[in-house]
Protein backbone atom coordinates (compact mmCIF):
# COMPACT_ATOMS: atom_id res chain seq x y z
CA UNK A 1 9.53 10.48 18.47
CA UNK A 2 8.89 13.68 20.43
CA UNK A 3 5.69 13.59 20.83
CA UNK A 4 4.29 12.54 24.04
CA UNK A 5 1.21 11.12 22.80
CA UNK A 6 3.07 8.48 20.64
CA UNK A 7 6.13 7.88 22.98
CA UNK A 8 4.16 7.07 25.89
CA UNK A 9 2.31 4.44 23.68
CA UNK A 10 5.89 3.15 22.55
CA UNK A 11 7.18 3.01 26.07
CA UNK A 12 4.27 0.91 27.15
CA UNK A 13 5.07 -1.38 24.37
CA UNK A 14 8.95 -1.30 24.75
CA UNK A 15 9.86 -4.55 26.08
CA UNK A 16 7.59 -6.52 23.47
CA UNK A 17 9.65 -4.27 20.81
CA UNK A 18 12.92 -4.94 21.53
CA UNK A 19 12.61 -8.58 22.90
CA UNK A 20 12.93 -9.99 19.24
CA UNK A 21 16.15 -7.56 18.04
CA UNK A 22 19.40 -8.86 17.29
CA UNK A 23 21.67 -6.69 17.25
CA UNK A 24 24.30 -8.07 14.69
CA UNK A 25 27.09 -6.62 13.12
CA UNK A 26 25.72 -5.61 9.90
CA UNK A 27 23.16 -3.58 12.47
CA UNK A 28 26.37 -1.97 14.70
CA UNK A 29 27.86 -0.76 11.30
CA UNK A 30 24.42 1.28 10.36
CA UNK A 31 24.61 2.76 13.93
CA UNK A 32 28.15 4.28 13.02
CA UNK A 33 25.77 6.52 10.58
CA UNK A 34 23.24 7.68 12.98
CA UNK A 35 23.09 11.11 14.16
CA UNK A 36 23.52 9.78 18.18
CA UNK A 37 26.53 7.78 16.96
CA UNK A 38 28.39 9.53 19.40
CA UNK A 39 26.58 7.68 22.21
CA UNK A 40 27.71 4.04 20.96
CA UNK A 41 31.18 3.85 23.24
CA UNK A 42 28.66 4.20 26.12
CA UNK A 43 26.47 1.61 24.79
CA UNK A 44 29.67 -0.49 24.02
CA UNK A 45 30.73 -0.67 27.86
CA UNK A 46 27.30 -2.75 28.35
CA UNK A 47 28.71 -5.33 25.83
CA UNK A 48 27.73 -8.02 28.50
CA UNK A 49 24.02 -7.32 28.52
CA UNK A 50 22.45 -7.01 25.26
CA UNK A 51 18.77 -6.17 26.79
CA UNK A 52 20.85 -2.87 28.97
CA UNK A 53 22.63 -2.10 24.95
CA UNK A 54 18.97 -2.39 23.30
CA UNK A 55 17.61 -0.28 26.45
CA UNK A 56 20.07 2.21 25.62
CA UNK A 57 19.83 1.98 22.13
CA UNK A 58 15.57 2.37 21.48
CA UNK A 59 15.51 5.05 24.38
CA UNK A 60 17.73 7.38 23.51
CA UNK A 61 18.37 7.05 19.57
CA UNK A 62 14.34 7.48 19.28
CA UNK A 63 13.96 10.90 21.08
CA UNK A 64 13.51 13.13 17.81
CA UNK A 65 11.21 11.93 14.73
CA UNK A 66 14.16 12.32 12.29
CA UNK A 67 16.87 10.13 14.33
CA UNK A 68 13.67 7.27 14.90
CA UNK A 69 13.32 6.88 11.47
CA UNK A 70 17.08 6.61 10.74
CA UNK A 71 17.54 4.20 13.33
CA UNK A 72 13.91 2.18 11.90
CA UNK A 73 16.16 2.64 8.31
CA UNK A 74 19.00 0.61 10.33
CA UNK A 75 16.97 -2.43 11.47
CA UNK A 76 15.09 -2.68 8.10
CA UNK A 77 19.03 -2.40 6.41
CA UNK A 78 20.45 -5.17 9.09
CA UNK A 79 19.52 -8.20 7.13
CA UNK A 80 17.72 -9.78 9.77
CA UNK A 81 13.71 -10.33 9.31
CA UNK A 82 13.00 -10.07 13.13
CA UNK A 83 14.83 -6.67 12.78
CA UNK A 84 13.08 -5.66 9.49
CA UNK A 85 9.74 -5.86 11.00
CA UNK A 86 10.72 -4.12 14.30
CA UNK A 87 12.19 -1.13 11.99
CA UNK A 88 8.34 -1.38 10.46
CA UNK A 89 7.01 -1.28 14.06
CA UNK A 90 9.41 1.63 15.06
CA UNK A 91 8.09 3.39 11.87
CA UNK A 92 4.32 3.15 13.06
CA UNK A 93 5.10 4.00 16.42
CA UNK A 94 6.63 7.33 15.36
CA UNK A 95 3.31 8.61 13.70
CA UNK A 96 1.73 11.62 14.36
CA UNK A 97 -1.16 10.59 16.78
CA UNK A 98 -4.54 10.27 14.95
CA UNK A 99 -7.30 13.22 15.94
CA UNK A 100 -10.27 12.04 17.24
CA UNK A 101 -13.86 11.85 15.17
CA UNK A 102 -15.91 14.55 16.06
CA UNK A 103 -17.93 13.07 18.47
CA UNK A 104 -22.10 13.70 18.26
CA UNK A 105 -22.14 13.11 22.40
CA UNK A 106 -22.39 16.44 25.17
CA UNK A 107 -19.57 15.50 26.70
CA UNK A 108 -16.12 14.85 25.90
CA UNK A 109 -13.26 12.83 28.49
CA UNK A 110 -10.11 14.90 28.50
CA UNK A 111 -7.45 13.13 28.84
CA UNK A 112 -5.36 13.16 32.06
CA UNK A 113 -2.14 14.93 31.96
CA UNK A 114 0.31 12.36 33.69
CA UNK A 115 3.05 15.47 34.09
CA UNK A 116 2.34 18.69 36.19
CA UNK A 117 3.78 21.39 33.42
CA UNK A 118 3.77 24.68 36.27
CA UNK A 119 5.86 27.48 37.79
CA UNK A 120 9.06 27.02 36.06
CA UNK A 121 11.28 29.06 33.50
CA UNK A 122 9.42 28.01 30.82
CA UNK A 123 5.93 27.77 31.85
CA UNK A 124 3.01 29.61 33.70
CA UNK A 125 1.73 28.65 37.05
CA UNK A 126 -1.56 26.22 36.50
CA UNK A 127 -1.25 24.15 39.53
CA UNK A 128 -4.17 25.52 41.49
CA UNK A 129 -7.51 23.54 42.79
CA UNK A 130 -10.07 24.83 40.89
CA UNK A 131 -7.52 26.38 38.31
CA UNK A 132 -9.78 29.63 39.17
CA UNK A 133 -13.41 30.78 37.21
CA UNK A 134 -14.38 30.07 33.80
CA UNK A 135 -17.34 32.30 32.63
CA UNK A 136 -18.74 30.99 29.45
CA UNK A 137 -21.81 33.14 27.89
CA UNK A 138 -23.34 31.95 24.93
CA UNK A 139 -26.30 33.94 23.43
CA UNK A 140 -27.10 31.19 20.90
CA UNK A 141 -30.14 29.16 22.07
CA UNK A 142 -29.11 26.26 18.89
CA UNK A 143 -25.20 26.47 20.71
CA UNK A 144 -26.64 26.03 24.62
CA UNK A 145 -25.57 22.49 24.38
CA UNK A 146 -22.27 23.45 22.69
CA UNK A 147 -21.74 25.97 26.28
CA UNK A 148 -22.61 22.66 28.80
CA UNK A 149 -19.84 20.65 26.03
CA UNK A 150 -17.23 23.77 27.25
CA UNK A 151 -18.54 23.64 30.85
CA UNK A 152 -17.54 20.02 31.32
CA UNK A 153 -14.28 20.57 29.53
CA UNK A 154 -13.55 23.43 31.93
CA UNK A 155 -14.33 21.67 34.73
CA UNK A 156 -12.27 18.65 33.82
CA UNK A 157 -9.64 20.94 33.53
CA UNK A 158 -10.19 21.96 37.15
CA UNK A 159 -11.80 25.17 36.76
CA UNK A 160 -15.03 26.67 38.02
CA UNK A 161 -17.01 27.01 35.04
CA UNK A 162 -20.19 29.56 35.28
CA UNK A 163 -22.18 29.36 31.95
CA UNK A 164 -25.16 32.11 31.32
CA UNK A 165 -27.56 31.81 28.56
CA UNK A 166 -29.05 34.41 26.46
CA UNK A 167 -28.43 37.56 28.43
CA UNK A 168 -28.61 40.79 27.27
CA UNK A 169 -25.28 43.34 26.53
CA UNK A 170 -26.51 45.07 29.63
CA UNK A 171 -26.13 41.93 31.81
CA UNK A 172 -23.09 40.14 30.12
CA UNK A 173 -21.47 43.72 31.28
CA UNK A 174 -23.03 43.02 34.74
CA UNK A 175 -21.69 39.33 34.72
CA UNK A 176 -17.82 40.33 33.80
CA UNK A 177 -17.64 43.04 35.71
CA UNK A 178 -18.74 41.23 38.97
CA UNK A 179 -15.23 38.90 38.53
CA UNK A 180 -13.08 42.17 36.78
CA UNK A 181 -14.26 44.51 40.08
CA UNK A 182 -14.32 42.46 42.93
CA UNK A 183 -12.10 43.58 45.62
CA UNK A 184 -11.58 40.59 46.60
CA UNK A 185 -7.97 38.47 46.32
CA UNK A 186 -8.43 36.11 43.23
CA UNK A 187 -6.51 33.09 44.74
CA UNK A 188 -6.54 30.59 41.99
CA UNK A 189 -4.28 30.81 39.04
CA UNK A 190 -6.20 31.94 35.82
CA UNK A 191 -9.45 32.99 34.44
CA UNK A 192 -11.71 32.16 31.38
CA UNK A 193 -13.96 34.03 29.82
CA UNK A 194 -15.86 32.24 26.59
CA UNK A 195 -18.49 33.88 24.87
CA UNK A 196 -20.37 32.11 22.17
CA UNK A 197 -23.12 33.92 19.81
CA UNK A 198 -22.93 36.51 17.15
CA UNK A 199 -20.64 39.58 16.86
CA UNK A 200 -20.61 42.17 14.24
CA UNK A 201 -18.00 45.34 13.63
CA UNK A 202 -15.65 44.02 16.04
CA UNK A 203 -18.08 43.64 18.73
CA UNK A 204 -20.29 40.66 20.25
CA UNK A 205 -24.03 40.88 19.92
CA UNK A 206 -26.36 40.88 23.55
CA UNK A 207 -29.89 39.23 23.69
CA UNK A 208 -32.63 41.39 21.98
CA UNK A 209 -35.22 41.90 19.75
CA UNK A 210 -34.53 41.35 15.79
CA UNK A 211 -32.43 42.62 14.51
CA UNK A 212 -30.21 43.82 16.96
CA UNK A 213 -29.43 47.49 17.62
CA UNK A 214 -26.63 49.22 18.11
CA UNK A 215 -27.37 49.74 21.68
CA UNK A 216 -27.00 45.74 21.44
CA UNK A 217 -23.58 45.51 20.88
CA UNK A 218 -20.78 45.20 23.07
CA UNK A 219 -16.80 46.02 21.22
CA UNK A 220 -14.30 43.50 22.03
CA UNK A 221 -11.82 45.98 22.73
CA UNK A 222 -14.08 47.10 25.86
CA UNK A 223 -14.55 43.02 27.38
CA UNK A 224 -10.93 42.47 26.95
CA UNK A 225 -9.97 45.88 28.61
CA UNK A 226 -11.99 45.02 32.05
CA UNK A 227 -9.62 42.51 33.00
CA UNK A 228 -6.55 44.41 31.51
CA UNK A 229 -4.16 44.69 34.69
CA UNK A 230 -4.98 48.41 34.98
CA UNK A 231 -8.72 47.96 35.51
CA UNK A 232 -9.08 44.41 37.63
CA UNK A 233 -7.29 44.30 40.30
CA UNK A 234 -8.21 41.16 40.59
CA UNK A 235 -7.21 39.47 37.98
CA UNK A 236 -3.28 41.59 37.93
CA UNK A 237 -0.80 39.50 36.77
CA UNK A 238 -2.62 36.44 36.66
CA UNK A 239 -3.08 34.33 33.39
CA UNK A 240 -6.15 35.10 31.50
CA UNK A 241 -7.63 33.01 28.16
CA UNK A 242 -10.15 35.07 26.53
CA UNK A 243 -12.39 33.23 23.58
CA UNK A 244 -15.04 35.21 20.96
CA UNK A 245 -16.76 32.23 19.03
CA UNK A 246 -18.47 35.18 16.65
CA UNK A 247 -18.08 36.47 13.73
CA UNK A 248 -16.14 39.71 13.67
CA UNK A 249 -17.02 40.57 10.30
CA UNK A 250 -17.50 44.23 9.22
CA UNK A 251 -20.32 45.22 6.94
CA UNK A 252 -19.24 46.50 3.39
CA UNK A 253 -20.48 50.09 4.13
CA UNK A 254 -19.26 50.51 7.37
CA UNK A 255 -15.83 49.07 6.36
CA UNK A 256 -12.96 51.96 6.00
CA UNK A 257 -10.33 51.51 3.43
CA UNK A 258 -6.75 52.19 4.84
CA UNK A 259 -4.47 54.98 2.92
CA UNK A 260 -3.54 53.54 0.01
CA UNK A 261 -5.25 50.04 -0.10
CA UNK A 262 -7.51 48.82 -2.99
CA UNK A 263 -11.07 48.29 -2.35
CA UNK A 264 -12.13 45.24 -3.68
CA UNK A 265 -15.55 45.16 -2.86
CA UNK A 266 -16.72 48.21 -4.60
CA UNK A 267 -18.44 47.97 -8.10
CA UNK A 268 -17.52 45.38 -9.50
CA UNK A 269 -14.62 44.17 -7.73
CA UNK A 270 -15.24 41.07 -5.65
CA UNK A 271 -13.44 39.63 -2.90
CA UNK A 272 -13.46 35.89 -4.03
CA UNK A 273 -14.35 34.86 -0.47
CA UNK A 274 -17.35 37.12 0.53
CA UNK A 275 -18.34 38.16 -2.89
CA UNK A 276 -18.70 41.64 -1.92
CA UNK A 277 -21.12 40.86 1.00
CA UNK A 278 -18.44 41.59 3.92
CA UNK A 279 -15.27 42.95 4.26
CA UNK A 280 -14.06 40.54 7.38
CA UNK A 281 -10.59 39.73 8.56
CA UNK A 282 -10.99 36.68 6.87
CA UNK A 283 -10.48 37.54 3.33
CA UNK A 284 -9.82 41.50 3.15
CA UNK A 285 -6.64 42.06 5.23
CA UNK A 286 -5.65 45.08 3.16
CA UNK A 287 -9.27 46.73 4.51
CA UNK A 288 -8.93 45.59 8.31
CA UNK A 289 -5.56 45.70 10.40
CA UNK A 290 -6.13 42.73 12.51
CA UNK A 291 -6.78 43.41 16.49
CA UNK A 292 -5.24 47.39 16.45
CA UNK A 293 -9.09 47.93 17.65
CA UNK A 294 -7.02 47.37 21.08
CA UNK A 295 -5.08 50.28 22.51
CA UNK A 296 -1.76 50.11 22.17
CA UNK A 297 -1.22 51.26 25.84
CA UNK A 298 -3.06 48.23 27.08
CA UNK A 299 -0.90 46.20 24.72
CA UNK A 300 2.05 47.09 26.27
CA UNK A 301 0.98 47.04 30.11
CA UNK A 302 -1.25 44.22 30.32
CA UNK A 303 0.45 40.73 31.45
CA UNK A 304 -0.38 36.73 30.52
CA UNK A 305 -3.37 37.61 28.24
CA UNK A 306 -4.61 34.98 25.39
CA UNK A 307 -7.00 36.10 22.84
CA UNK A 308 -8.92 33.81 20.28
CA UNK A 309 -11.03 34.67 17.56
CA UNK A 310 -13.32 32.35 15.73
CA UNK A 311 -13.12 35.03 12.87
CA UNK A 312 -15.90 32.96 10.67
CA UNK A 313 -19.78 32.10 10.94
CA UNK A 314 -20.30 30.80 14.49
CA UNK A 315 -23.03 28.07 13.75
CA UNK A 316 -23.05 24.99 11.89
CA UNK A 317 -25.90 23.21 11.47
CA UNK A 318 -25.77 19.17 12.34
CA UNK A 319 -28.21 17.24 10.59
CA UNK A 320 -30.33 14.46 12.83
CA UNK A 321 -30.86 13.96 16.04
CA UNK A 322 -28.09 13.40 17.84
CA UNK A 323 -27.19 14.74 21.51
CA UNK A 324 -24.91 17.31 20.79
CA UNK A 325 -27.14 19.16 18.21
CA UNK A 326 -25.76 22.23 16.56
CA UNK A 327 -22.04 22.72 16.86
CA UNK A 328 -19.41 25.69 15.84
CA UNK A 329 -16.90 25.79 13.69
CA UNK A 330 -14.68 26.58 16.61
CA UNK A 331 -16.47 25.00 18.96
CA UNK A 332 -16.34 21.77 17.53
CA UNK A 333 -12.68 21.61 16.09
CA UNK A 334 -11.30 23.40 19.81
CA UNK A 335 -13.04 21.16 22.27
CA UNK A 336 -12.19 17.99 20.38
CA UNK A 337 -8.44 19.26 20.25
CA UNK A 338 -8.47 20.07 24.34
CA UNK A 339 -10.04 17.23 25.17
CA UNK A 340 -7.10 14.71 23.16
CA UNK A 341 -4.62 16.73 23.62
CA UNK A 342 -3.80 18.95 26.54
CA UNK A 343 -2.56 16.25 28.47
CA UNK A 344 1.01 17.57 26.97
CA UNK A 345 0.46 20.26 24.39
CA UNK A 346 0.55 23.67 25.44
CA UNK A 347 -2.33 26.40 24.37
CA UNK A 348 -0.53 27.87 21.68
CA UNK A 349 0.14 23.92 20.45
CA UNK A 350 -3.51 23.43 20.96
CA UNK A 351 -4.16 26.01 19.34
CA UNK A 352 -1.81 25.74 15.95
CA UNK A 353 -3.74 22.00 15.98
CA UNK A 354 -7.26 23.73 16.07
CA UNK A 355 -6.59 25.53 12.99
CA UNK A 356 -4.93 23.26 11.18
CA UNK A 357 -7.97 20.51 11.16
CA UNK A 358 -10.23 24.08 10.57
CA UNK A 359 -8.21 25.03 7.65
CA UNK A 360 -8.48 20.90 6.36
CA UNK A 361 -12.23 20.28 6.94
CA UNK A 362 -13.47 24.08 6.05
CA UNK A 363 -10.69 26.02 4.29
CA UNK A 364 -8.76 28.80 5.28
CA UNK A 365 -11.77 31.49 5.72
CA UNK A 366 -13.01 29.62 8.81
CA UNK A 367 -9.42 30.31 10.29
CA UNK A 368 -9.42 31.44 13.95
CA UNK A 369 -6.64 33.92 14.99
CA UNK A 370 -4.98 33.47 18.71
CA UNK A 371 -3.38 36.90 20.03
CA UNK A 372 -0.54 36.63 23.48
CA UNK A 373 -0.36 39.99 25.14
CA UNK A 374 3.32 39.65 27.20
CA UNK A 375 3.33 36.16 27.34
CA UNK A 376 6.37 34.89 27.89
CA UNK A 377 5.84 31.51 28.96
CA UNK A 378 4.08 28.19 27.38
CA UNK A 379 0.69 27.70 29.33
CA UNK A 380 -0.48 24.04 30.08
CA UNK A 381 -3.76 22.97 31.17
CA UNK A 382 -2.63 19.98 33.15
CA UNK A 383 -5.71 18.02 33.45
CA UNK A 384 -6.20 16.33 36.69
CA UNK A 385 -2.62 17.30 38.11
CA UNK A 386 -2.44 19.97 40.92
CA UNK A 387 -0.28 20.83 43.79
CA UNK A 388 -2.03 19.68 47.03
CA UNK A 389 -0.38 23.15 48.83
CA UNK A 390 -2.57 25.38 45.84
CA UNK A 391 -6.14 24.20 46.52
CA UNK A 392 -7.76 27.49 47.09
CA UNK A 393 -11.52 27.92 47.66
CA UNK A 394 -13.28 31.15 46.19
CA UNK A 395 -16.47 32.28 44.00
């Protein structure tokens, strides 16, 4: 039982659990078996108190899913009924928690982290009040009410979250570089940028007239360069979660087979995903070389950088009239995970979980793709929890 979700739901239920135990012999000899056998001769010396024994027992014999069921295998094996039905009990309680429904409702409640995960070993800082700027830019008009759904997760999550609708390549430039270029000291401990719309040939699609131009188009590798620690000074060294809910896909034509790789889409060879419409990351790997559009100078000197692609169609229609309207692919699986979730998963966690209820509802051509530049630490969100000595006040 290592997850937090389902432990902290077992510990509030502990006493009720073990109140009914007996812990016979038949029940001591199974426990010779276990894996954390070698803990009984401590349990023994509490031979007096059998509540301190089943304490001692249920809290540390439970701490991995593996050694929980074994011991659940012990009380069902004791003879006992009362025991039977707690090692039934044990069994539920060690479940993978359930994910939410997708909820039709604006706004989602994030959980409350009820640990501060920050500034140690093993993890970045994220202890800051606000957490620092989240810029969210959506381009979208049907996904507005997807960027306010992001907004009030950001903000939950203690950061400052700016969202701008519908703006043109010329002015999403304008908006990033104000935050990439400022000369003055970014206090707060990470940044967000979100940008939700269309993309095309590795690049994200500005506000225009239809269709778009080329003169409309702004390449990844350039937004994810401003706030590289050679050109933000701002920004150097501090942690930095980048999201492009677009498509990336690459237009057949345009598309440039590598030395020695097999075009499928040519004649008559389809790719079974696209059917020869696209040659995306998606389905034609052997065509595209996944994110070496980014120099491999920046790879190597830039610092605490997460990168997320939605890598699929951006919009998803909703049927009805509910609140939320129309909803991402991304969108909808990645706030729904944050929100239930990053009370104790970290972002990579959070984001393995994303694509793994992607891949089940949609299949494995909606798949997002996350990218850690010198990241050497697990980042947590820690909603709600903050150290009183890091408020900082900025933007």
């Amino acid at each position: 039982m290592d997850q937090e979700g389902p432990r902290s739901v077992y510990n509030e239920q502990f006493y009720e659990f073990i109140e009914p135990i007996v812990l016979n012999d038949q029940f001591w000899a199974q426990l010779g078996e276990h894996p954390c056998a070698y803990l009984l001769p401590n349990v023994q010396r509490f031979a007096d108190n059998p509540t301190a024994q089943k304490c001692r027992i249920f809290g540390e014999f439970t701490m991995v899913r593996d050694n929980a069921n074994q011991l659940a295998t012990a009380l069902e094996q004791s003879g006992l009924p009362a025991n039977h039905t707690a090692g039934q009990q044990l069994r539920q309680f060690n479940l993978s928690e359930v994910a939410w429904p997708y909820s039709e409702e604006i706004e989602l409640t994030v959980t409350p982290a009820r640990a501060l995960r920050s500034h140690t070993s093993k993890q970045l800082d994220m202890a800051s009040n606000p957490r620092g700027v989240a810029i969210i830019i959506v381009t979208e008009p049907d996904l507005y009410l997807e960027a306010d759904r992001f907004g009030s997760i950001f903000q939950q999550l203690l950061f400052t979250p700016a969202i701008h609708r519908g703006l043109t390549r010329d002015q999403i430039v304008n908006v990033l570089a104000a935050v990439a270029n400022s000369r003055e000291k970014y206090k707060a401990d990470a940044f967000i940028m979100m940008f939700i719309g269309h993309g095309v040939n590795e690049s994200i699609i500005g506000c225009s007239a239809q269709p778009p131009a080329p003169s409309d188009e702004l390449p990844i590798r350039d937004i994810v360069a401003m706030f590289s620690d050679r050109n933000s000074r701002a920004l150097r060294q501090k942690t930095k979660l980048v999201v492009f809910n677009c498509c990336r896909e690459k237009e057949a034509q345009a598309a440039k087979v590598k030395p020695g790789a097999i075009a499928v889409n040519v004649a008559n060879n389809k790719c079974v995903n696209c059917r020869g419409r696209l040659v995306c990351t998606k389905c034609e790997t052997s065509l595209i070389d996944t994110l070496t559009f980014l120099d491999s100078t920046w790879k190597n000197e830039n610092k605490q950088t997460h990168v997320i692609y939605a890598c699929a169609e951006a919009n998803v229609a909703r049927p009805g009239k509910r609140p939320i309207g129309h909803v991402s692919v991304l969108g909808q699986a990645l706030s729904h995970t944050i929100a239930q979730y990053s009370w104790y998963k970290n972002v990579y966690q959070l984001f393995v979980m994303t694509v793994d209820r992607i891949e089940k509802e949609y299949g494995i051509e909606h798949r997002p793709e996350i990218n850690m530049f010198a990241v050497n630490k697990e980042l947590y969100f820690n909603p709600g929890q903050y150290r009183a000595d890091d408020d900082v006040y900025f933007y």
